[in-house]
Each structure stands twice: as C-alpha cells, then as structure tokens.
PDB file of N, CA and C in Angstrom:
ATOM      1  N   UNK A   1     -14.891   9.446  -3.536  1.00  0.00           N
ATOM      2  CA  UNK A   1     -13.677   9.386  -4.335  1.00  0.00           C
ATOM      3  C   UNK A   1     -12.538   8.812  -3.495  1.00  0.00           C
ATOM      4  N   UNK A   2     -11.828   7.636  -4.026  1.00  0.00           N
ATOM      5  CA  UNK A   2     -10.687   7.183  -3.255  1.00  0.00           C
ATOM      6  C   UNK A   2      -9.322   8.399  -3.197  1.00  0.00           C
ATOM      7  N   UNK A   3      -8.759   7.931  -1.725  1.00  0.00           N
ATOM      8  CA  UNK A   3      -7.787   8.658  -1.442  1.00  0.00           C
ATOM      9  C   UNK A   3      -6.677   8.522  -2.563  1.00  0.00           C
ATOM     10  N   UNK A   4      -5.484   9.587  -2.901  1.00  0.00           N
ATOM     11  CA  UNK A   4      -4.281   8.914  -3.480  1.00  0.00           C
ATOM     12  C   UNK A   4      -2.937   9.548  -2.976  1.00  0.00           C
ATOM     13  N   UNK A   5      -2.140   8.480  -2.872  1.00  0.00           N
ATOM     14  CA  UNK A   5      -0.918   8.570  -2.090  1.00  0.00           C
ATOM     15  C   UNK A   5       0.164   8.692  -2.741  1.00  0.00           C
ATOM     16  N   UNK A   6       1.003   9.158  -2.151  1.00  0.00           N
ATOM     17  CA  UNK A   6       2.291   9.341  -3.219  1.00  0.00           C
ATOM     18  C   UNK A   6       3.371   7.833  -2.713  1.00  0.00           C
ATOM     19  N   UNK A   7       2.614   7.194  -1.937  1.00  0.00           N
ATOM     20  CA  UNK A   7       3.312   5.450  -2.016  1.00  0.00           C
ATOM     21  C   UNK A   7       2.180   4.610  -2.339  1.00  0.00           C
ATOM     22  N   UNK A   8       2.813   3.333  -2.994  1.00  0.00           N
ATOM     23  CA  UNK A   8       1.664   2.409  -3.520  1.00  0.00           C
ATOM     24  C   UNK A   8       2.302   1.055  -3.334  1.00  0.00           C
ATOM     25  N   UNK A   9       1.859  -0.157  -3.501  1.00  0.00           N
ATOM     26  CA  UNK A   9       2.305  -0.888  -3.120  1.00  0.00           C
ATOM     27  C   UNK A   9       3.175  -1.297  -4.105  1.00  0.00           C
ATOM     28  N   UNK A  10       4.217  -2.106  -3.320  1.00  0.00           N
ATOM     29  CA  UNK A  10       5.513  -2.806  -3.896  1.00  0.00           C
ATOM     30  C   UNK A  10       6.627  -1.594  -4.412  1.00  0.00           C
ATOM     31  N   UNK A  11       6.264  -0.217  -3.401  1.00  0.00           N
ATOM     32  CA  UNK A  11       7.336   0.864  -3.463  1.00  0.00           C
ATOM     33  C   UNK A  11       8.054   0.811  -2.891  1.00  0.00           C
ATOM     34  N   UNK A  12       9.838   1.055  -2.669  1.00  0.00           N
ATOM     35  CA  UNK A  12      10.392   0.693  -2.027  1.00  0.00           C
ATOM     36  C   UNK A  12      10.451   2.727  -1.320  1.00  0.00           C
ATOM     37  N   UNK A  13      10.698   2.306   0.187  1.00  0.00           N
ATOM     38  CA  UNK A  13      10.038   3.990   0.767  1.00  0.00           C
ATOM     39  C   UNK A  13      11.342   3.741   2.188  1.00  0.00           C
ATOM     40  N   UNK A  14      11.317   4.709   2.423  1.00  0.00           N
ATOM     41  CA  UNK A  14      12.646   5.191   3.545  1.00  0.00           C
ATOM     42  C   UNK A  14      11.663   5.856   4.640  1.00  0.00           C
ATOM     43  N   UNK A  15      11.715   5.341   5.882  1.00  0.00           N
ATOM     44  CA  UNK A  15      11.040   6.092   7.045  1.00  0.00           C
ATOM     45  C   UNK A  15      11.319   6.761   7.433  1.00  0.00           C
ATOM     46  N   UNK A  16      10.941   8.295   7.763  1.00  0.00           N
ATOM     47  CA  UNK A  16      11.807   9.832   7.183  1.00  0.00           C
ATOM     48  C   UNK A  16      11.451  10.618   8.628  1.00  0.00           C
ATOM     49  N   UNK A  17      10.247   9.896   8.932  1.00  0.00           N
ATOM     50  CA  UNK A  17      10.081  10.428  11.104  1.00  0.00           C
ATOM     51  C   UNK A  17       9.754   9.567  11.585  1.00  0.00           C
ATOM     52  N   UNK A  18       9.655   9.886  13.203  1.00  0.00           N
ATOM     53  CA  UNK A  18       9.309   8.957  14.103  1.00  0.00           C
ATOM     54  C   UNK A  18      10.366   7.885  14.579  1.00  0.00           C
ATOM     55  N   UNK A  19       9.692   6.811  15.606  1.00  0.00           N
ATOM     56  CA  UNK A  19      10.646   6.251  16.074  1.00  0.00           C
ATOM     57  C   UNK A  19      11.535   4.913  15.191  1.00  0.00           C
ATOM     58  N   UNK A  20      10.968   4.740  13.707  1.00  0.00           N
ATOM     59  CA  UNK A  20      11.676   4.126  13.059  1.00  0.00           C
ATOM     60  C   UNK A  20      12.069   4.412  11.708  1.00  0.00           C
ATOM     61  N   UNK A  21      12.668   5.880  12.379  1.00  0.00           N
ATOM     62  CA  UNK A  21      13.402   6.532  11.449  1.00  0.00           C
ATOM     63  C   UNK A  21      14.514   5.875  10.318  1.00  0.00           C
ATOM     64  N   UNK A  22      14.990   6.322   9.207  1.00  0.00           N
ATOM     65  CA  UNK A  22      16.047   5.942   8.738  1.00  0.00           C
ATOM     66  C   UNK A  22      15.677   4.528   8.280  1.00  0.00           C
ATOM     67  N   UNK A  23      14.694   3.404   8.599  1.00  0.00           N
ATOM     68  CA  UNK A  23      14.774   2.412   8.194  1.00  0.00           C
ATOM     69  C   UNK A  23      13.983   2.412   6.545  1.00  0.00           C
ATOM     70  N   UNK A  24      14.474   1.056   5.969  1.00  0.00           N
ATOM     71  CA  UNK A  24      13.776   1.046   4.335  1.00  0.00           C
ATOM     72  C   UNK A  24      12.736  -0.072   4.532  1.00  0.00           C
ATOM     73  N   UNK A  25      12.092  -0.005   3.021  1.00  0.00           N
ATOM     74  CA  UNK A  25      11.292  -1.826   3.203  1.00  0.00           C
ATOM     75  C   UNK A  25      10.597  -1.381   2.186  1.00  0.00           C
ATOM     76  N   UNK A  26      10.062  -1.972   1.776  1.00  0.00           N
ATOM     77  CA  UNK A  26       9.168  -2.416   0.489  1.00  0.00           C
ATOM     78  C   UNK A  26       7.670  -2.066   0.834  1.00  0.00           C
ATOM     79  N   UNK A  27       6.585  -1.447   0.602  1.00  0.00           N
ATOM     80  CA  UNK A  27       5.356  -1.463   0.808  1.00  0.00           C
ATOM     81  C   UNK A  27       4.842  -2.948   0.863  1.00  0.00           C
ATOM     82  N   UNK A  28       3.763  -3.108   1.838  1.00  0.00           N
ATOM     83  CA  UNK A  28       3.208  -4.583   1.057  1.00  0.00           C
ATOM     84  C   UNK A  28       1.509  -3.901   1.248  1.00  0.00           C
ATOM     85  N   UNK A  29       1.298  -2.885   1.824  1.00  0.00           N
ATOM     86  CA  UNK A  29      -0.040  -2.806   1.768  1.00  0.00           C
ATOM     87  C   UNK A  29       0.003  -1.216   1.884  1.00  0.00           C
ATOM     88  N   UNK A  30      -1.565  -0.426   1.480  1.00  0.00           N
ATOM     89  CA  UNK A  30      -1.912   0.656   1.972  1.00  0.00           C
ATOM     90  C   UNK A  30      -3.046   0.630   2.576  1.00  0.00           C
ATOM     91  N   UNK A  31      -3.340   1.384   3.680  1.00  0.00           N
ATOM     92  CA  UNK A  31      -4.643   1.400   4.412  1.00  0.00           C
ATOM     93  C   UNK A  31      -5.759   2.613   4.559  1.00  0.00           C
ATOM     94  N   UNK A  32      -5.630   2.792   3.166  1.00  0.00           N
ATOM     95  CA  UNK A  32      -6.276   4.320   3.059  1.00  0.00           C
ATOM     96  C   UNK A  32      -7.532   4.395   4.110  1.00  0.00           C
ATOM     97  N   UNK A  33      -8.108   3.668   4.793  1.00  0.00           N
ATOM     98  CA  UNK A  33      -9.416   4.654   6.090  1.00  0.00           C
ATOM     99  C   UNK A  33      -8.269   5.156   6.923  1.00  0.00           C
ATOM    100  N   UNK A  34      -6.485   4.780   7.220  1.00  0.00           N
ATOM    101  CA  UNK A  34      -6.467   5.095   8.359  1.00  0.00           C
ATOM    102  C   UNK A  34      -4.901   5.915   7.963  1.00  0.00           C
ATOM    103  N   UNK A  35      -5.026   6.021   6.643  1.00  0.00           N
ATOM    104  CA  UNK A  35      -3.691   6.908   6.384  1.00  0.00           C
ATOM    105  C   UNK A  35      -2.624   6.453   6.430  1.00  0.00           C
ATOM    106  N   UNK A  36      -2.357   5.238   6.313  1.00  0.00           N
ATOM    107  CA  UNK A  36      -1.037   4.466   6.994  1.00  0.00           C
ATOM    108  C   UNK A  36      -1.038   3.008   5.803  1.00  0.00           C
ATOM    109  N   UNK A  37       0.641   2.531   5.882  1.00  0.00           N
ATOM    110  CA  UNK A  37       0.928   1.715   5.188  1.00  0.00           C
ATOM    111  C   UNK A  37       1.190   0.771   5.909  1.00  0.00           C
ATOM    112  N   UNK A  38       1.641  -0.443   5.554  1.00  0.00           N
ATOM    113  CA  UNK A  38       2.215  -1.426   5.862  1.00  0.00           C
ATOM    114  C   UNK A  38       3.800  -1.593   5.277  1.00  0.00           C
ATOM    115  N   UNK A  39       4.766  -1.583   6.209  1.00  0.00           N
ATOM    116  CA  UNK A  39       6.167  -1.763   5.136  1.00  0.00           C
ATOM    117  C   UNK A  39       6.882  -2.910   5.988  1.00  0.00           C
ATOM    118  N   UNK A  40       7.251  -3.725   4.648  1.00  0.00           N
ATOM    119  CA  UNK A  40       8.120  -4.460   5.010  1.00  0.00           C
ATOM    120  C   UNK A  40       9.568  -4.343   5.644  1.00  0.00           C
ATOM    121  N   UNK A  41       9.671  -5.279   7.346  1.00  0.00           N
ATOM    122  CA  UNK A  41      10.522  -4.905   8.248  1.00  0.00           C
ATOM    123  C   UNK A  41      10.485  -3.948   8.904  1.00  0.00           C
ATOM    124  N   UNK A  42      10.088  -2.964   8.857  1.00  0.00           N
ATOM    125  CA  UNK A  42       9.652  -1.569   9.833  1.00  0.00           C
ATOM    126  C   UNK A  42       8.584  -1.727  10.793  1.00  0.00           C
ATOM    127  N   UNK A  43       8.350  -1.154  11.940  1.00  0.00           N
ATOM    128  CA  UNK A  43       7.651  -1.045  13.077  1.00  0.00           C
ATOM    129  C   UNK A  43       6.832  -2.375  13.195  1.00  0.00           C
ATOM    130  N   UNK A  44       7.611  -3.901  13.545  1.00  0.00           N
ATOM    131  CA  UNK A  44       7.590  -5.167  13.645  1.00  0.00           C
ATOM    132  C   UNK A  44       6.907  -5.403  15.077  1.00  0.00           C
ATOM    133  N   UNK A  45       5.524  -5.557  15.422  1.00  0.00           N
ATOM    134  CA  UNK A  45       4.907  -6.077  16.409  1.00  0.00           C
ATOM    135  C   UNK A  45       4.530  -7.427  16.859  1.00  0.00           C
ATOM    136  N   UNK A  46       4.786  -7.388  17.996  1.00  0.00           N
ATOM    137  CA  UNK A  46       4.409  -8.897  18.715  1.00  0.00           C
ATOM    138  C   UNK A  46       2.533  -8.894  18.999  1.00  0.00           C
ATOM    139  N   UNK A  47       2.218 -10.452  18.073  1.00  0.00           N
ATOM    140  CA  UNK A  47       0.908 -10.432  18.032  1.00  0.00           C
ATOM    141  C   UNK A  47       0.684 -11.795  19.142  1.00  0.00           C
ATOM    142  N   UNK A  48       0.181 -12.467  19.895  1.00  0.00           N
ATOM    143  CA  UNK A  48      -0.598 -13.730  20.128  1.00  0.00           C
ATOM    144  C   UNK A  48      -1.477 -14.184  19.401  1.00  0.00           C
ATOM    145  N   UNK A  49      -1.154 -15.737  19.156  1.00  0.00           N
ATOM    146  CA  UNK A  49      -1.995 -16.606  18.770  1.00  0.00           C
ATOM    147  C   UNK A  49      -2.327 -17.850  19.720  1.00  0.00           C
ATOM    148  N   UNK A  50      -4.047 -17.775  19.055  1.00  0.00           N
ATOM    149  CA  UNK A  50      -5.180 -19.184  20.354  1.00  0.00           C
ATOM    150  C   UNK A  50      -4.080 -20.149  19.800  1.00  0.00           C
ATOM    151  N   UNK A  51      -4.764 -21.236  20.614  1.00  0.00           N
ATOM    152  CA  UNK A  51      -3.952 -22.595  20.002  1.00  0.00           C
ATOM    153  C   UNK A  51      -4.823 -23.233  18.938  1.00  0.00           C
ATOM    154  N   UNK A  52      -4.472 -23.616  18.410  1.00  0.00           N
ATOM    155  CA  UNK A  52      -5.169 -24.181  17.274  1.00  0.00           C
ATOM    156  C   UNK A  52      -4.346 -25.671  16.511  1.00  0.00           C
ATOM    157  N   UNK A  53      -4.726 -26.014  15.260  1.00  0.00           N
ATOM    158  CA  UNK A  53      -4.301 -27.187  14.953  1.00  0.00           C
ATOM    159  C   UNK A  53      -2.946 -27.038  14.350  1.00  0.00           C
ATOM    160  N   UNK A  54      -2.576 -25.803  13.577  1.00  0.00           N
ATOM    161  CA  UNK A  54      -1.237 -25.009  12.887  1.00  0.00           C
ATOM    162  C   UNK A  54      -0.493 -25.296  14.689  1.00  0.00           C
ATOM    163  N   UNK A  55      -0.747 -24.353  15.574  1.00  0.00           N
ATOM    164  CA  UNK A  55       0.122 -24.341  16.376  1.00  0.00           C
ATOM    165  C   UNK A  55      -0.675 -24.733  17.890  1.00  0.00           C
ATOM    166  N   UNK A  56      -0.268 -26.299  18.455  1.00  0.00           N
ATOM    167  CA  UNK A  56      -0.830 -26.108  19.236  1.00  0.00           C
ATOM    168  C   UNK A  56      -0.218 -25.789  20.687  1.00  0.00           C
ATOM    169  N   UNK A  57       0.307 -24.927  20.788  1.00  0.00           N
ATOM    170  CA  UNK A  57       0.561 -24.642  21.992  1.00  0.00           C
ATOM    171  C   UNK A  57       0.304 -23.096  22.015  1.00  0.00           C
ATOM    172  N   UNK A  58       0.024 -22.606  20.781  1.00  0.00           N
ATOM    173  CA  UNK A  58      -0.647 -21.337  20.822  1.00  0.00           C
ATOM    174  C   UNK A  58       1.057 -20.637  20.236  1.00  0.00           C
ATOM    175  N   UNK A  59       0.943 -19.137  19.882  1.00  0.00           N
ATOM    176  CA  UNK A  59       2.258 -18.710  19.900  1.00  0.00           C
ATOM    177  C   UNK A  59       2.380 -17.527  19.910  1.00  0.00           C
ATOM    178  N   UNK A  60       3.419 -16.847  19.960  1.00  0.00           N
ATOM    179  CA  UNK A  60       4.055 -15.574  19.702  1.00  0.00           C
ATOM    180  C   UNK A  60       4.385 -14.982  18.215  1.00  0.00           C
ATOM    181  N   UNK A  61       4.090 -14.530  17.535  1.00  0.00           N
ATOM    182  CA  UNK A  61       4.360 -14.231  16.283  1.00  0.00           C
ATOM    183  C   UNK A  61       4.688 -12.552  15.973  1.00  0.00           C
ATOM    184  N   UNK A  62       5.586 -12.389  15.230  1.00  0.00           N
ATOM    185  CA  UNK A  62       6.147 -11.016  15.099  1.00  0.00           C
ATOM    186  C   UNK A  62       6.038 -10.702  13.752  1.00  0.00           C
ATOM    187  N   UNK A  63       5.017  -9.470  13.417  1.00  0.00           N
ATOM    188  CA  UNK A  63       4.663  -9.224  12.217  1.00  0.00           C
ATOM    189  C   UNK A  63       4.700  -7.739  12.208  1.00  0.00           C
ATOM    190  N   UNK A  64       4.480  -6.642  10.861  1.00  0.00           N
ATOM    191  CA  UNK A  64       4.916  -5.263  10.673  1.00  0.00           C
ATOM    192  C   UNK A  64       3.853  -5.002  11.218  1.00  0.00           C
ATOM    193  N   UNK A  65       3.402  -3.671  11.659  1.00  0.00           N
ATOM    194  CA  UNK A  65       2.637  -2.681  12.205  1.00  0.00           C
ATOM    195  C   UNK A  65       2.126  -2.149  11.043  1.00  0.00           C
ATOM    196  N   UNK A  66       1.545  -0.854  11.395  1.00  0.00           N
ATOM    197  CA  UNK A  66       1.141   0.156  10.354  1.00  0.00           C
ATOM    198  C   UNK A  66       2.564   1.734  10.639  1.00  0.00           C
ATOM    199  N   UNK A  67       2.692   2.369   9.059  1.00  0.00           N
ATOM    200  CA  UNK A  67       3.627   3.267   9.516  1.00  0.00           C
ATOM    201  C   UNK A  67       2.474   4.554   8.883  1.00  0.00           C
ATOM    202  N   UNK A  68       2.439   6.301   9.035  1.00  0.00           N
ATOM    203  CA  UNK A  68       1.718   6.890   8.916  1.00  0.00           C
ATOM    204  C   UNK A  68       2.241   7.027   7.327  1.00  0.00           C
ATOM    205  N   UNK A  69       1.663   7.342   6.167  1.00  0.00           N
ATOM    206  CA  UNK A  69       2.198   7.596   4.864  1.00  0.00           C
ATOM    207  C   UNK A  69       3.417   9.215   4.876  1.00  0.00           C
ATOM    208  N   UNK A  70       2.616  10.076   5.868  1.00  0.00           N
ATOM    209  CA  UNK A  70       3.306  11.362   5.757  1.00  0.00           C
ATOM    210  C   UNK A  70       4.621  11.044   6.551  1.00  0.00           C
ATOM    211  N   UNK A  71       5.146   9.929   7.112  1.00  0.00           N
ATOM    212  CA  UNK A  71       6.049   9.113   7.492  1.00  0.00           C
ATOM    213  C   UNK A  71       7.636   8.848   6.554  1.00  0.00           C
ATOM    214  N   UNK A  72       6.700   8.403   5.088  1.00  0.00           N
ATOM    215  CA  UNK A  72       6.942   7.727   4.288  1.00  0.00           C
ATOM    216  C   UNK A  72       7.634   8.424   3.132  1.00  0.00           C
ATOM    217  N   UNK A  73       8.748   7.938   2.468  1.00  0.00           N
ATOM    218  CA  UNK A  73       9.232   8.609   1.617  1.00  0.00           C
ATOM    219  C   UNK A  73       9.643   7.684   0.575  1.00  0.00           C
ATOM    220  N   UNK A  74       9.639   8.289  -0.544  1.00  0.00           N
ATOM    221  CA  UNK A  74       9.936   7.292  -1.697  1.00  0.00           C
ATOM    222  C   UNK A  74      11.557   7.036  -1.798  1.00  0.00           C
ATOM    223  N   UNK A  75      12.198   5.984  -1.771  1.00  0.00           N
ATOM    224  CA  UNK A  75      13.803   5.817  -1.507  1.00  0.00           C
ATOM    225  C   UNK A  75      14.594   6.838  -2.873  1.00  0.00           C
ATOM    226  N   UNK A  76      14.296   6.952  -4.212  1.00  0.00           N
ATOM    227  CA  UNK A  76      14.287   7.050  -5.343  1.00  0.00           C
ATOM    228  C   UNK A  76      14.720   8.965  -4.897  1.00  0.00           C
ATOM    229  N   UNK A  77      13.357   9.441  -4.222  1.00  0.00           N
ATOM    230  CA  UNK A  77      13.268  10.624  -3.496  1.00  0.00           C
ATOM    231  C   UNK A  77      14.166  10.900  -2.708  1.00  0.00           C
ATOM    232  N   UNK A  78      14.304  10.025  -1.721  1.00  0.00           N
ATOM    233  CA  UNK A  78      15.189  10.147  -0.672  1.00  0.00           C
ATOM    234  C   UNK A  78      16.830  10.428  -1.293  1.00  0.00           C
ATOM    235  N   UNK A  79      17.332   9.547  -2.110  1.00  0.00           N
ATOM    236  CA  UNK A  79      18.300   9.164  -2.300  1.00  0.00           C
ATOM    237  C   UNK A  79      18.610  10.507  -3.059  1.00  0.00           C
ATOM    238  N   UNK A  80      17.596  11.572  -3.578  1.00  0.00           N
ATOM    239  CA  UNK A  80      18.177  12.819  -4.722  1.00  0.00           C
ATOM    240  C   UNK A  80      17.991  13.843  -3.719  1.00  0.00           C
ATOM    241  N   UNK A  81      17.760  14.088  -2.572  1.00  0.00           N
ATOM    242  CA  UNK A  81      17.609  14.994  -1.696  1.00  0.00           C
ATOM    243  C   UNK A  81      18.324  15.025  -0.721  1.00  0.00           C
ATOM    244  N   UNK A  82      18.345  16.095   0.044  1.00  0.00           N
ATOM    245  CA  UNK A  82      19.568  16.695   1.126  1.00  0.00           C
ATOM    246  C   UNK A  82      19.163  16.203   2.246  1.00  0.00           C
ATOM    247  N   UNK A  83      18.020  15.403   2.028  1.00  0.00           N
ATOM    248  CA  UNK A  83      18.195  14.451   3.829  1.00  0.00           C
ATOM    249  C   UNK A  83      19.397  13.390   3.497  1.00  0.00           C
ATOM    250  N   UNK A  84      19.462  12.702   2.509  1.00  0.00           N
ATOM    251  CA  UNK A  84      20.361  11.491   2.375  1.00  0.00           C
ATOM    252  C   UNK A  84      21.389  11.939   3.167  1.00  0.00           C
ATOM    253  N   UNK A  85      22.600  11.479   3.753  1.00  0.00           N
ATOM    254  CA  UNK A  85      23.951  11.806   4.306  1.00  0.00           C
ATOM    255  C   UNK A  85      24.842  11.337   3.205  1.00  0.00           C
ATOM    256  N   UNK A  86      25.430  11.951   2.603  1.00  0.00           N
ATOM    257  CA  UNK A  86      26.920  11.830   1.621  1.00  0.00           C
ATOM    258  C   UNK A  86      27.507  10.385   2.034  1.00  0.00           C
ATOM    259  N   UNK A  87      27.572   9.571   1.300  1.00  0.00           N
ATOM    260  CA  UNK A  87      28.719   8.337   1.310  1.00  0.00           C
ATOM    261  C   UNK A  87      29.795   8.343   1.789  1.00  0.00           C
ATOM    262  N   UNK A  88      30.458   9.538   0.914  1.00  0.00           N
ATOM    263  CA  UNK A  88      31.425   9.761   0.840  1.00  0.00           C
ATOM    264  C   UNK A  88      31.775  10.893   1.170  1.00  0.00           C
ATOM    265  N   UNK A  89      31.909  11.564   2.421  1.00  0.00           N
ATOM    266  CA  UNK A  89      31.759  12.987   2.650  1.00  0.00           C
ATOM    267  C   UNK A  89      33.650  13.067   2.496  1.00  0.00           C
ATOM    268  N   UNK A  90      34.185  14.621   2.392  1.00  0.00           N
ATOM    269  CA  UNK A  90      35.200  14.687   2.210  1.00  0.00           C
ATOM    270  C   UNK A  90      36.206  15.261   3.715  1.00  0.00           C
ATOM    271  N   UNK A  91      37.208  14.385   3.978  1.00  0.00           N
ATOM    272  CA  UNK A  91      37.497  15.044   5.529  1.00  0.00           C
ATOM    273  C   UNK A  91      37.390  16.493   5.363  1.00  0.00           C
ATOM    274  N   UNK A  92      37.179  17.120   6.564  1.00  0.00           N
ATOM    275  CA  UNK A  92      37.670  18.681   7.238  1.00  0.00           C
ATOM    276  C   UNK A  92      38.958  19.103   6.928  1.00  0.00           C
ATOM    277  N   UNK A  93      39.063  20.078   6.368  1.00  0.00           N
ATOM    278  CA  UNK A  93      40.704  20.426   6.144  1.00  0.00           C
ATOM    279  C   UNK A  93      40.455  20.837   7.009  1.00  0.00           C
ATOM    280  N   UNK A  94      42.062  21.015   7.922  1.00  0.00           N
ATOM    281  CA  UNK A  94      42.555  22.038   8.892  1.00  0.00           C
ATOM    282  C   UNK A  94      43.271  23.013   8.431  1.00  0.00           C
TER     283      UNK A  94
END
C-alpha cells in the first residue's frame, strides 16, 4: 500500500525545522521510499557535471536537495496557527 502525506505536489509548504527553517517554495516532487520532498528554492545543492556536448567544459550546477516531509508544513496551515509571527504586532505599553 502506498505511503500518504499530508504534502503533495504543487503544495505550497513553509519549512517549520531544521537548518532551513522559515523558508517557503512550492513542492515539485515527493519521494515516498525516503520520506522526503523536493521544494522549490529550499535546501539548494551544488551538483558537478562531466563535460559533455550541452556543456563542454563540464560545470557547476545548483539544484534543491531533498527536505524531510515531517519538516514540512502546509503554508495555508502555517499561516492559521501560532507559529506564524503577527504582522502587525501591537507596541508594549509602558
């Protein structure tokens, strides 16, 4: 029986732990053997490429990582709950 996640692709999700906390992005993939998504702009790794006929001098290319789903939060979610920080918080009276 396939896994099911409470993100799917083309969700827009808020990264809620870890070291790229606080950031947003769009799903573009899920990787259910390994529990983890793919989100657009978040945890952005440097890959190498051979040389080939596209690039021949070979290259550097910077593409997303994987983030863990229990990571992952739905923005929709985020935005009605007491992690969000107030916009508009009201000063401190003295």
């Amino acid at each position: 029986m396939a896994q099911k996640f409470h993100v799917k692709r083309n969700d827009l999700v808020v990264v809620i732990a870890g070291s790229h906390k606080g950031k947003r992005g769009k799903v573009i993939s899920i990787l259910p053997a390994k529990n983890r998504a793919i989100v657009e702009g978040v945890a952005m790794i440097k890959r190498h490429l051979k040389k080939s006929t596209e690039h021949p001098q070979g290259a550097i290319v910077e593409r997303e990582g994987s983030v863990h789903v229990s990571n992952l939060m739905l923005v929709s979610r985020y935005e009605a709950s007491k992690r969000a920080k107030p916009t508009a918080a009201p000063a401190a009276q003295a």
